[in-house]
PDB file of N, CA and C in Angstrom:
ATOM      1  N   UNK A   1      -4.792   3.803   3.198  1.00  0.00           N
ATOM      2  CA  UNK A   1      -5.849   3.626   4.165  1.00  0.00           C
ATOM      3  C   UNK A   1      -5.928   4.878   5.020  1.00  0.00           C
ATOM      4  N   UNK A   2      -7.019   5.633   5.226  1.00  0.00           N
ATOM      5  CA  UNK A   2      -7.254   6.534   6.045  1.00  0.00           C
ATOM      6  C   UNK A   2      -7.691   6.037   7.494  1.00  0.00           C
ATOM      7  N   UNK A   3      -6.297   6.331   8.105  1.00  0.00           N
ATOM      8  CA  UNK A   3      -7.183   5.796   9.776  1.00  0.00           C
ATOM      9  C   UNK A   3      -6.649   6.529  10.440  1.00  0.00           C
ATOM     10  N   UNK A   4      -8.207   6.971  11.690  1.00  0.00           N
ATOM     11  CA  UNK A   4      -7.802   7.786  12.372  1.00  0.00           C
ATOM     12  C   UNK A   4      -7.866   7.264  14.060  1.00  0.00           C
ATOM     13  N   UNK A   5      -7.442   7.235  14.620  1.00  0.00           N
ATOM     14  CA  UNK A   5      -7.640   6.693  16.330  1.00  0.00           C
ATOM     15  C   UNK A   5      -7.586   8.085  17.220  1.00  0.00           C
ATOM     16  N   UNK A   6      -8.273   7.305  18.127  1.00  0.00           N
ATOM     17  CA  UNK A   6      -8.764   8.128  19.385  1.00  0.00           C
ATOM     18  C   UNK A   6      -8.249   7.458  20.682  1.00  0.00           C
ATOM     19  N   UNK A   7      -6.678   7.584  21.340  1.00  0.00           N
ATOM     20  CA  UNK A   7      -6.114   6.894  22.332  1.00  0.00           C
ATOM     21  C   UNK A   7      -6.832   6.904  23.533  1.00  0.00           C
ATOM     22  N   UNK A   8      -7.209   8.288  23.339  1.00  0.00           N
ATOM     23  CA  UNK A   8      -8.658   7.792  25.261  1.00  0.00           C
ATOM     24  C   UNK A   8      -9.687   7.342  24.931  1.00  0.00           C
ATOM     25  N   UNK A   9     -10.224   7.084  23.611  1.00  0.00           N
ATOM     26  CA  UNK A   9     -11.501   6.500  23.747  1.00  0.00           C
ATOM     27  C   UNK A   9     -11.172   4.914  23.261  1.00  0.00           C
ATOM     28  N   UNK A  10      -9.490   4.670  22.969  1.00  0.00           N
ATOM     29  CA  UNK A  10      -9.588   3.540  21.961  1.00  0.00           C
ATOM     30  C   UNK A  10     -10.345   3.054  20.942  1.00  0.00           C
ATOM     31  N   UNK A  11     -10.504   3.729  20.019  1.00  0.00           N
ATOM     32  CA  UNK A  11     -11.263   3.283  18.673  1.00  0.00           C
ATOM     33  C   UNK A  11     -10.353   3.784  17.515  1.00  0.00           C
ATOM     34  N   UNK A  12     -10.862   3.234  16.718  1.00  0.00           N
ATOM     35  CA  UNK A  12     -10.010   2.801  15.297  1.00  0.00           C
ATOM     36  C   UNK A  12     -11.060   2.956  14.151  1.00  0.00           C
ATOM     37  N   UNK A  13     -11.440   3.936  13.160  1.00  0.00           N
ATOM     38  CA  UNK A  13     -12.046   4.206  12.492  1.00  0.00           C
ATOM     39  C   UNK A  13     -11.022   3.848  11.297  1.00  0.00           C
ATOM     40  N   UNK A  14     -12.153   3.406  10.066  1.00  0.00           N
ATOM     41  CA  UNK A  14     -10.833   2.965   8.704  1.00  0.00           C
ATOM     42  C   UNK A  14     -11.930   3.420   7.704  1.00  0.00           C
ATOM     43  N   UNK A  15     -11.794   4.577   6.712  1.00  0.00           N
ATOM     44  CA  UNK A  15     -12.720   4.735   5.231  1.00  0.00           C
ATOM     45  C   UNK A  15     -13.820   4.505   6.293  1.00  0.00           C
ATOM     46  N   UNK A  16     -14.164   5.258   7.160  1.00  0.00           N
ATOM     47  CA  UNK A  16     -15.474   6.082   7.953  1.00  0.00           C
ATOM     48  C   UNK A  16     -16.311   4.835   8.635  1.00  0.00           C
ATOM     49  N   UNK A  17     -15.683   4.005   9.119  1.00  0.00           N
ATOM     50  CA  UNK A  17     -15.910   2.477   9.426  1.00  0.00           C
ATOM     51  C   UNK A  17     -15.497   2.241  10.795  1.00  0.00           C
ATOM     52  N   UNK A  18     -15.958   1.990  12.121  1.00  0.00           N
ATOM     53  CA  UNK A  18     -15.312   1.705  13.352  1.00  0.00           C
ATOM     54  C   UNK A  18     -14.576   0.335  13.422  1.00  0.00           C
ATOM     55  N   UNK A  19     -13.627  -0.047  13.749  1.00  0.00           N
ATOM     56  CA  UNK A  19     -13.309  -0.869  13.943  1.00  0.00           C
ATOM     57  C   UNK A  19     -13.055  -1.395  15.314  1.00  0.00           C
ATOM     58  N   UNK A  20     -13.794  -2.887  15.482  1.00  0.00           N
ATOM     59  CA  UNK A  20     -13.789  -3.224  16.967  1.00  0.00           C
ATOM     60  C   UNK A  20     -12.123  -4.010  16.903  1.00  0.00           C
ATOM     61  N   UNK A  21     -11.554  -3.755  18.561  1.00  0.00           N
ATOM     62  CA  UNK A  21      -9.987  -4.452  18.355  1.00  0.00           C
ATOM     63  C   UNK A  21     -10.225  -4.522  19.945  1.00  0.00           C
ATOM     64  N   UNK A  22      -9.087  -5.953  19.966  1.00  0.00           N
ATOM     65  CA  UNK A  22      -9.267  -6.226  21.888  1.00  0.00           C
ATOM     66  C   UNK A  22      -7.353  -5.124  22.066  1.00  0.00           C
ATOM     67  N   UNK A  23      -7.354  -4.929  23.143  1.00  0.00           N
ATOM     68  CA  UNK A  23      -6.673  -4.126  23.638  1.00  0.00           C
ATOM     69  C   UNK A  23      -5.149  -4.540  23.075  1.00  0.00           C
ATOM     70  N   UNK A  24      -4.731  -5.552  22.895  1.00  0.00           N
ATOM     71  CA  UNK A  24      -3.275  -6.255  22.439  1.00  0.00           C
ATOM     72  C   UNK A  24      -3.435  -5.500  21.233  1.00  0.00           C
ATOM     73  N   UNK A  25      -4.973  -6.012  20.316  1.00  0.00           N
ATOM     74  CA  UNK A  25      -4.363  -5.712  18.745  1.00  0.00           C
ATOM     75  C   UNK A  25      -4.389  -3.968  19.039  1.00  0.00           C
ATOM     76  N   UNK A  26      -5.405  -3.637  19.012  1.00  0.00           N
ATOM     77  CA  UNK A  26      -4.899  -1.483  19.449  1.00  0.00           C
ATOM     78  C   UNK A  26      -3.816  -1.421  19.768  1.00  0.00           C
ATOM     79  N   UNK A  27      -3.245  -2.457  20.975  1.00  0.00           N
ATOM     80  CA  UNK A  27      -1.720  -1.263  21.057  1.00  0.00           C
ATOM     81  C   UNK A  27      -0.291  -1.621  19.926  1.00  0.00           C
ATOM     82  N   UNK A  28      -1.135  -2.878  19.165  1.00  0.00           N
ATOM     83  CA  UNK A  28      -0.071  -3.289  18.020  1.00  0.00           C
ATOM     84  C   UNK A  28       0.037  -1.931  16.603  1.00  0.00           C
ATOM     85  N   UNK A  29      -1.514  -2.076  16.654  1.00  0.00           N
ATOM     86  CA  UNK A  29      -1.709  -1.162  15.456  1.00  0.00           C
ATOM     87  C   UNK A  29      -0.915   0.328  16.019  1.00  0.00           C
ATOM     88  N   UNK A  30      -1.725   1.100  16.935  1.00  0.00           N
ATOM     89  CA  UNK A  30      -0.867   1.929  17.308  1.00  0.00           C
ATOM     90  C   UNK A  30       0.906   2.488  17.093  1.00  0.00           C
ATOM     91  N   UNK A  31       1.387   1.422  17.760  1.00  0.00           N
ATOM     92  CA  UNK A  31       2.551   0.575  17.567  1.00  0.00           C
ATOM     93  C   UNK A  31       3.430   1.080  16.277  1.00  0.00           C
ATOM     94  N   UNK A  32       2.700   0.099  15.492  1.00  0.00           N
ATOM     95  CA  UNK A  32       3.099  -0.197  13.647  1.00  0.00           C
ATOM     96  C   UNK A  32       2.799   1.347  13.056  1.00  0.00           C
ATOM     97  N   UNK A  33       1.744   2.123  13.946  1.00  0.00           N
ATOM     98  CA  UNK A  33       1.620   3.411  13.111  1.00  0.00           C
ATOM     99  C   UNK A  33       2.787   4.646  13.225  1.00  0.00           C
ATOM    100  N   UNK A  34       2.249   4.436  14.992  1.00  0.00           N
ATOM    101  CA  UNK A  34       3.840   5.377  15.528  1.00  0.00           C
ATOM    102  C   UNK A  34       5.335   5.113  14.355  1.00  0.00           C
ATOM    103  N   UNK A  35       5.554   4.219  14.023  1.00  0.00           N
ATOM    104  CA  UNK A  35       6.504   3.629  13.509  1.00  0.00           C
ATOM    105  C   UNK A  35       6.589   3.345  11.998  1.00  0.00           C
ATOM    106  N   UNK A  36       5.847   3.780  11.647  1.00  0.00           N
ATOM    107  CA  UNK A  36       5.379   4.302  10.777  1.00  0.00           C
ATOM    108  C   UNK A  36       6.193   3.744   8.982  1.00  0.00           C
ATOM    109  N   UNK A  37       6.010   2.764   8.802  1.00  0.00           N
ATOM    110  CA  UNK A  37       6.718   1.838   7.572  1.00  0.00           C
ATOM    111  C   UNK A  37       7.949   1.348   8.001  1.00  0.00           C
ATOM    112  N   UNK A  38       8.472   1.413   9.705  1.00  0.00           N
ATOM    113  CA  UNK A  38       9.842   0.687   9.740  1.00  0.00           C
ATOM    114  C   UNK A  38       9.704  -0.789  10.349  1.00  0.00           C
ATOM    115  N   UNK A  39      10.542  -1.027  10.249  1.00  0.00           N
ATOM    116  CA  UNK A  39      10.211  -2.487  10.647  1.00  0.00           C
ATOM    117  C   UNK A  39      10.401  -2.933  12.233  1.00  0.00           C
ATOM    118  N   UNK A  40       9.356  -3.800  13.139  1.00  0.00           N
ATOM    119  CA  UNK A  40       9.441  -3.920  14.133  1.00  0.00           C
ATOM    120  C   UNK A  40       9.370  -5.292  14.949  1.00  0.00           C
ATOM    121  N   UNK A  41      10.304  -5.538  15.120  1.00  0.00           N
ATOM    122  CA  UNK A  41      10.463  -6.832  15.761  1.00  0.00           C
ATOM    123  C   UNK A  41       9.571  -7.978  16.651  1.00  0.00           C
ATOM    124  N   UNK A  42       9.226  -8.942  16.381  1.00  0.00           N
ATOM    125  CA  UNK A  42       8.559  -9.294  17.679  1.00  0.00           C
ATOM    126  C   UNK A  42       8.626  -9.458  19.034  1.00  0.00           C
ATOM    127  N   UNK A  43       9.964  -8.988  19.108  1.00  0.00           N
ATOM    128  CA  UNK A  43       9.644  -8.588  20.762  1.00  0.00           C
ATOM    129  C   UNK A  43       9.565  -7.223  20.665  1.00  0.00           C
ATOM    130  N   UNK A  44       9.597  -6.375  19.755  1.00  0.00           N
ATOM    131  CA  UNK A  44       9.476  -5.183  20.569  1.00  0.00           C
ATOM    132  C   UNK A  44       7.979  -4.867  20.243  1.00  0.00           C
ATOM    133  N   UNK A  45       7.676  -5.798  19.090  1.00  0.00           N
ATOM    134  CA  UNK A  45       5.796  -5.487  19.621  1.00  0.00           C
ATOM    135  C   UNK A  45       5.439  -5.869  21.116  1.00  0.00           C
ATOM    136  N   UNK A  46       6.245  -7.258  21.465  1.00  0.00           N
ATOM    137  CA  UNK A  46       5.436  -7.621  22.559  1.00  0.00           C
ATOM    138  C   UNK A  46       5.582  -6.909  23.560  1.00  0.00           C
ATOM    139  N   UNK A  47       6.723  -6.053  23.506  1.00  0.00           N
ATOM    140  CA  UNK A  47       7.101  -5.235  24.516  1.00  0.00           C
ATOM    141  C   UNK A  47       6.037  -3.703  24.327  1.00  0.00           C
ATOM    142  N   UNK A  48       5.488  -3.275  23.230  1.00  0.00           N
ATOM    143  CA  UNK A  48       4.549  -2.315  23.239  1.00  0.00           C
ATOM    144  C   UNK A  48       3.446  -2.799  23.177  1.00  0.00           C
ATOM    145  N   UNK A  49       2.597  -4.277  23.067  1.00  0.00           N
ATOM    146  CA  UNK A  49       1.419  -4.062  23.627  1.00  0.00           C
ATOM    147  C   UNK A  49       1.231  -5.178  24.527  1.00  0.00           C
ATOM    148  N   UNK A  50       2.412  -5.725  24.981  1.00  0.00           N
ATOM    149  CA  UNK A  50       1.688  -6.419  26.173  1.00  0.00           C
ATOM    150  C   UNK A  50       1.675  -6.140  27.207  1.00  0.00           C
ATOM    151  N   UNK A  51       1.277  -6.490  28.540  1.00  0.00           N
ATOM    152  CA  UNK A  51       1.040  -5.599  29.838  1.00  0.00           C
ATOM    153  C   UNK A  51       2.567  -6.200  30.374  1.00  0.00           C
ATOM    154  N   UNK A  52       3.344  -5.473  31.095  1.00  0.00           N
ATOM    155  CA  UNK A  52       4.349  -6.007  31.852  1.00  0.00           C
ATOM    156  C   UNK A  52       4.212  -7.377  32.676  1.00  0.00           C
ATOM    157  N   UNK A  53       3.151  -8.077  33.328  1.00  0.00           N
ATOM    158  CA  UNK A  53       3.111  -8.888  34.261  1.00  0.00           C
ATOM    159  C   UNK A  53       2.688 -10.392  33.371  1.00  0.00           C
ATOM    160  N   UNK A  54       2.818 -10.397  32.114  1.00  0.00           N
ATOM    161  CA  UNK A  54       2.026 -11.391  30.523  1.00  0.00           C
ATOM    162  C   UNK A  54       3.874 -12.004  30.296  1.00  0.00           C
ATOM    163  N   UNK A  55       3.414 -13.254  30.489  1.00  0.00           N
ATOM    164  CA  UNK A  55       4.611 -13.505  29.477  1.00  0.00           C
ATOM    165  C   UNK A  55       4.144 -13.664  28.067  1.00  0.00           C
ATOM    166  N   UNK A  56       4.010 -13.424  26.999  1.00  0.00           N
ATOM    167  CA  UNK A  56       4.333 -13.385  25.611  1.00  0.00           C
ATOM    168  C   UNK A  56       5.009 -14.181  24.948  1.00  0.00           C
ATOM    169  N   UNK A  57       4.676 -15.389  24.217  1.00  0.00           N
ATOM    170  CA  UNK A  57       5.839 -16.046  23.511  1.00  0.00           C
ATOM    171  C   UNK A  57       5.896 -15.229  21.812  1.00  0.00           C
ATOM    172  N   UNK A  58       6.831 -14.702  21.405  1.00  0.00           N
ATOM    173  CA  UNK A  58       7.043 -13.848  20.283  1.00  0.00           C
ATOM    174  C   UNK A  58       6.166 -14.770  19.607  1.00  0.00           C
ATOM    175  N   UNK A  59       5.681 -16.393  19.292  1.00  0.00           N
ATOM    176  CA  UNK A  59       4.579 -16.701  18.261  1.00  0.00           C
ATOM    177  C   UNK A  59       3.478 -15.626  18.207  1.00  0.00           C
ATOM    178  N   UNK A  60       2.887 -15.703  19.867  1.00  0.00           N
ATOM    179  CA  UNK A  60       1.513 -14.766  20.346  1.00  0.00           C
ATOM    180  C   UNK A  60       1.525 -13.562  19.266  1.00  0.00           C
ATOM    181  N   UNK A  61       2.123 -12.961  19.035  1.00  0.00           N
ATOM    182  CA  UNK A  61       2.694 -11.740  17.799  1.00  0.00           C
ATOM    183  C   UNK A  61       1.507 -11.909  16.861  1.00  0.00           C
ATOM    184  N   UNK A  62       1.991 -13.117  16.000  1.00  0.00           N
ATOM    185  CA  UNK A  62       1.659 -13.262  14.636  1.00  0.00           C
ATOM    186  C   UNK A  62       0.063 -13.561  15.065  1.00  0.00           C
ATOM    187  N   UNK A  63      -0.351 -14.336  16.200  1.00  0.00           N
ATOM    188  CA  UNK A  63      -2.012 -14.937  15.983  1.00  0.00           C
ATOM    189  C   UNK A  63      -2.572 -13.147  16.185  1.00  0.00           C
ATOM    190  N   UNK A  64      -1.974 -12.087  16.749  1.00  0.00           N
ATOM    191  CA  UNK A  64      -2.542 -11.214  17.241  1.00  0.00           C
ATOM    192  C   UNK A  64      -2.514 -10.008  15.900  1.00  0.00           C
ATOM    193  N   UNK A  65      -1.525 -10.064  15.362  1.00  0.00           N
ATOM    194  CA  UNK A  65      -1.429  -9.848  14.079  1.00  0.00           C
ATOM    195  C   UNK A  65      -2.323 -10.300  13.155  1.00  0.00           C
ATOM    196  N   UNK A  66      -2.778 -11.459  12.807  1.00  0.00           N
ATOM    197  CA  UNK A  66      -3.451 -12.355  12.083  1.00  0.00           C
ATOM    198  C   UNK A  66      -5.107 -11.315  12.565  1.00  0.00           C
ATOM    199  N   UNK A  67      -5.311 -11.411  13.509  1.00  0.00           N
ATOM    200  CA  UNK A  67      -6.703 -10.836  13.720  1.00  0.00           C
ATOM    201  C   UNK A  67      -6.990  -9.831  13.633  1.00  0.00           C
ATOM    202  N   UNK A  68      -5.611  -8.560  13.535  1.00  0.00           N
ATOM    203  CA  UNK A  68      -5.532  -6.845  13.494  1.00  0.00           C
ATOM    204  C   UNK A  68      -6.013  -6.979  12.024  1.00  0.00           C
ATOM    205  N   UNK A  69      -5.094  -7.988  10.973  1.00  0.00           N
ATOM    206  CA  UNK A  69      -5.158  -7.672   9.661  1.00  0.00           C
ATOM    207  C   UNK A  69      -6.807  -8.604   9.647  1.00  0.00           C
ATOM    208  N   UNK A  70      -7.431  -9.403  10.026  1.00  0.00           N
ATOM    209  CA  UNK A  70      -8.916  -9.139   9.499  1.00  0.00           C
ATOM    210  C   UNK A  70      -9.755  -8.413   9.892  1.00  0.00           C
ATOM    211  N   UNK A  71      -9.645  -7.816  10.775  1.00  0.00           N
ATOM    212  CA  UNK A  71     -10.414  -6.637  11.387  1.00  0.00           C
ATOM    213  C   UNK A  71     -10.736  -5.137  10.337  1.00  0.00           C
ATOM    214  N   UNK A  72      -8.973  -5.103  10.050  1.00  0.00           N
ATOM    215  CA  UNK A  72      -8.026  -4.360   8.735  1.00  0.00           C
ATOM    216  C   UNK A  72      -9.030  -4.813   7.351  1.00  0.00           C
ATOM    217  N   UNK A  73      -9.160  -5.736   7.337  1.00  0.00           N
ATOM    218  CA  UNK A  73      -9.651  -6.465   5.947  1.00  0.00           C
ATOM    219  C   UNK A  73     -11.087  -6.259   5.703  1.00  0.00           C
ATOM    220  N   UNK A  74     -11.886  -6.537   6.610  1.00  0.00           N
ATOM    221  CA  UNK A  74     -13.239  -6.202   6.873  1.00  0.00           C
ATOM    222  C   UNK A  74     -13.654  -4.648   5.998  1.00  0.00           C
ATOM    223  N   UNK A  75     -13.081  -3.568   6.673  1.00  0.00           N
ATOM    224  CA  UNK A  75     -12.862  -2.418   6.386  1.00  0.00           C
ATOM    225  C   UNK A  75     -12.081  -2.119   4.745  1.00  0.00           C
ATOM    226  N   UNK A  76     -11.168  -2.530   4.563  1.00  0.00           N
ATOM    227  CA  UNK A  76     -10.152  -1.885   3.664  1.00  0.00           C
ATOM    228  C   UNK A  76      -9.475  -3.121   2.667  1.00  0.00           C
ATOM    229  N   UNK A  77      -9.748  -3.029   1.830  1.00  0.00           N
ATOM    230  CA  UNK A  77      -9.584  -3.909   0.425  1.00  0.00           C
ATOM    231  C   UNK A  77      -7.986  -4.018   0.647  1.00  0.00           C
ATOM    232  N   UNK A  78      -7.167  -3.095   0.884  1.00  0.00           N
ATOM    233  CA  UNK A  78      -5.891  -3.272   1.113  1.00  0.00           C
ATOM    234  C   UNK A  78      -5.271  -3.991   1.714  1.00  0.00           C
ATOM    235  N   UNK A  79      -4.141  -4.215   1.619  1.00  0.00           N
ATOM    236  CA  UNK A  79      -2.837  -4.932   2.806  1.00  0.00           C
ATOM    237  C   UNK A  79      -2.300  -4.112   3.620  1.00  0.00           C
ATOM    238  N   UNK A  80      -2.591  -3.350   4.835  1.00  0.00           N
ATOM    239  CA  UNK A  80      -2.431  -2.561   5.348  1.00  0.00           C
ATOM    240  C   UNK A  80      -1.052  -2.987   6.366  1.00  0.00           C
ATOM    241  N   UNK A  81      -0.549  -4.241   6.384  1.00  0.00           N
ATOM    242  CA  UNK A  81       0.364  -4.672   7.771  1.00  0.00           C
ATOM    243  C   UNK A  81       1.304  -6.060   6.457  1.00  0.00           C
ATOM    244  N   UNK A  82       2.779  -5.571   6.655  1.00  0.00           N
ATOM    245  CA  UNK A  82       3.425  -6.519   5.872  1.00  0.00           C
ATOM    246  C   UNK A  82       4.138  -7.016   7.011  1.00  0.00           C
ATOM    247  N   UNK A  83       4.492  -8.744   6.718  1.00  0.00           N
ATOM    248  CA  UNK A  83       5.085  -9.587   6.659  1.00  0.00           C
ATOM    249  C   UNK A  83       6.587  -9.607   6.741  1.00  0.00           C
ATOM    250  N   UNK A  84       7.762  -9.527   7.730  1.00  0.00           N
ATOM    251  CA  UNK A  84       8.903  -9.045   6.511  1.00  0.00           C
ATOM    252  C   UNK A  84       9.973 -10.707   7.447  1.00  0.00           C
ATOM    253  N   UNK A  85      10.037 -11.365   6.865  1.00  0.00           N
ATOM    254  CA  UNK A  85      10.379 -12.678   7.082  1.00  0.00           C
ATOM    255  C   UNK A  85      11.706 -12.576   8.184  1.00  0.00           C
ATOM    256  N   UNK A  86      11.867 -13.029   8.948  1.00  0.00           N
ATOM    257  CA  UNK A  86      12.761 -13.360   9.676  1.00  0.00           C
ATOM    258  C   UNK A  86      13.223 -12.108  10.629  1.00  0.00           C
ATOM    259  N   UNK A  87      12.225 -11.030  10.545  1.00  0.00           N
ATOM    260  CA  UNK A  87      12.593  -9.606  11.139  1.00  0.00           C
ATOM    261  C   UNK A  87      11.756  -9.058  11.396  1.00  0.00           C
ATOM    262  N   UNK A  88       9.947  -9.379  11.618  1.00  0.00           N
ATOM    263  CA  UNK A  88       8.793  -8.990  11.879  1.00  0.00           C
ATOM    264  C   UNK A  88       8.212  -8.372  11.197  1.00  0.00           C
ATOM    265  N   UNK A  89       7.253  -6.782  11.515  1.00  0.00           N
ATOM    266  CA  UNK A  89       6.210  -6.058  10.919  1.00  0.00           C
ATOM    267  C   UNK A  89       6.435  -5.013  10.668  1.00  0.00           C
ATOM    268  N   UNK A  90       5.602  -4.378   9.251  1.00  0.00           N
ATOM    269  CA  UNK A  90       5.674  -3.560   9.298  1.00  0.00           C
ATOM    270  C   UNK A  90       4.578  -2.958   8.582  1.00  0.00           C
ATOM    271  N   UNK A  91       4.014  -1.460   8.845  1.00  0.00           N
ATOM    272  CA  UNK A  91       3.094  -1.331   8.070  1.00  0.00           C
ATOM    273  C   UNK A  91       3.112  -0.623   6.908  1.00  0.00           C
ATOM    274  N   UNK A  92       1.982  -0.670   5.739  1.00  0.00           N
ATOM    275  CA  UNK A  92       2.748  -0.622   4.200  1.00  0.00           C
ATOM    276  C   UNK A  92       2.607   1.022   4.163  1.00  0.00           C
ATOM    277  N   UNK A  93       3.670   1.588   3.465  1.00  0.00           N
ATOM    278  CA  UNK A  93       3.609   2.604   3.495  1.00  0.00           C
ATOM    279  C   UNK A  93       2.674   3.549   2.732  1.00  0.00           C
ATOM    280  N   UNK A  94       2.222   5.016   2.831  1.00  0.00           N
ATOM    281  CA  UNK A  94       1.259   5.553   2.386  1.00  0.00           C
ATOM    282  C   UNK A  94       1.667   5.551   0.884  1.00  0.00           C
ATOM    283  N   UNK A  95       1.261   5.746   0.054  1.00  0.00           N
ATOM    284  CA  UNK A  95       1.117   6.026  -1.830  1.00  0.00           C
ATOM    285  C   UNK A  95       1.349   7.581  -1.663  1.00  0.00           C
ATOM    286  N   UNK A  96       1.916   8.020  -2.591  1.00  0.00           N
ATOM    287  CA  UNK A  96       1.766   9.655  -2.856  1.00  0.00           C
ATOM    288  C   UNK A  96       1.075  10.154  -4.073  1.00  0.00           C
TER     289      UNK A  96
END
């Protein structure tokens, strides 16, 4: 998947496509990119995109997840965000 973001303007372009995202899922994706195919816990997502003063129940994760990857889907035939059972997210790594 070719994606490129713009952190001051917040936008998310995917295969020349804007993608609209509410502020949680941007700072997830972000997040999963910085980090780039390792795996990341659900609290430490919640800890990178939720605001300090939010409590977060680590479920909140997955519904916010759930909506990055159709946003993701809309755009890109791919599986761009894996699943990794009992240890959170991660995103799939590039092809060479």
């Amino acid at each position: 998947m070719a994606t490129s973001r713009c952190l001051a303007s917040h936008r998310v372009c995917c295969n020349g496509q804007q993608i609209h995202l509410g502020p949680i899922e941007f700072n997830l994706l972000c997040h999963l990119i910085e980090n780039g195919g390792k795996v990341c816990s659900r609290d430490e997502l919640i800890g990178a995109a939720s605001p300090d003063n939010i409590y977060v129940d680590a479920r909140t994760v997955d519904v916010h997840i759930a909506r990055l990857r159709k946003a993701l889907k809309s755009v890109s035939h791919r599986s761009v965000i894996r699943t990794i059972r009992q240890a959170g997210y991660a995103t799939e790594e590039q092809e060479t």
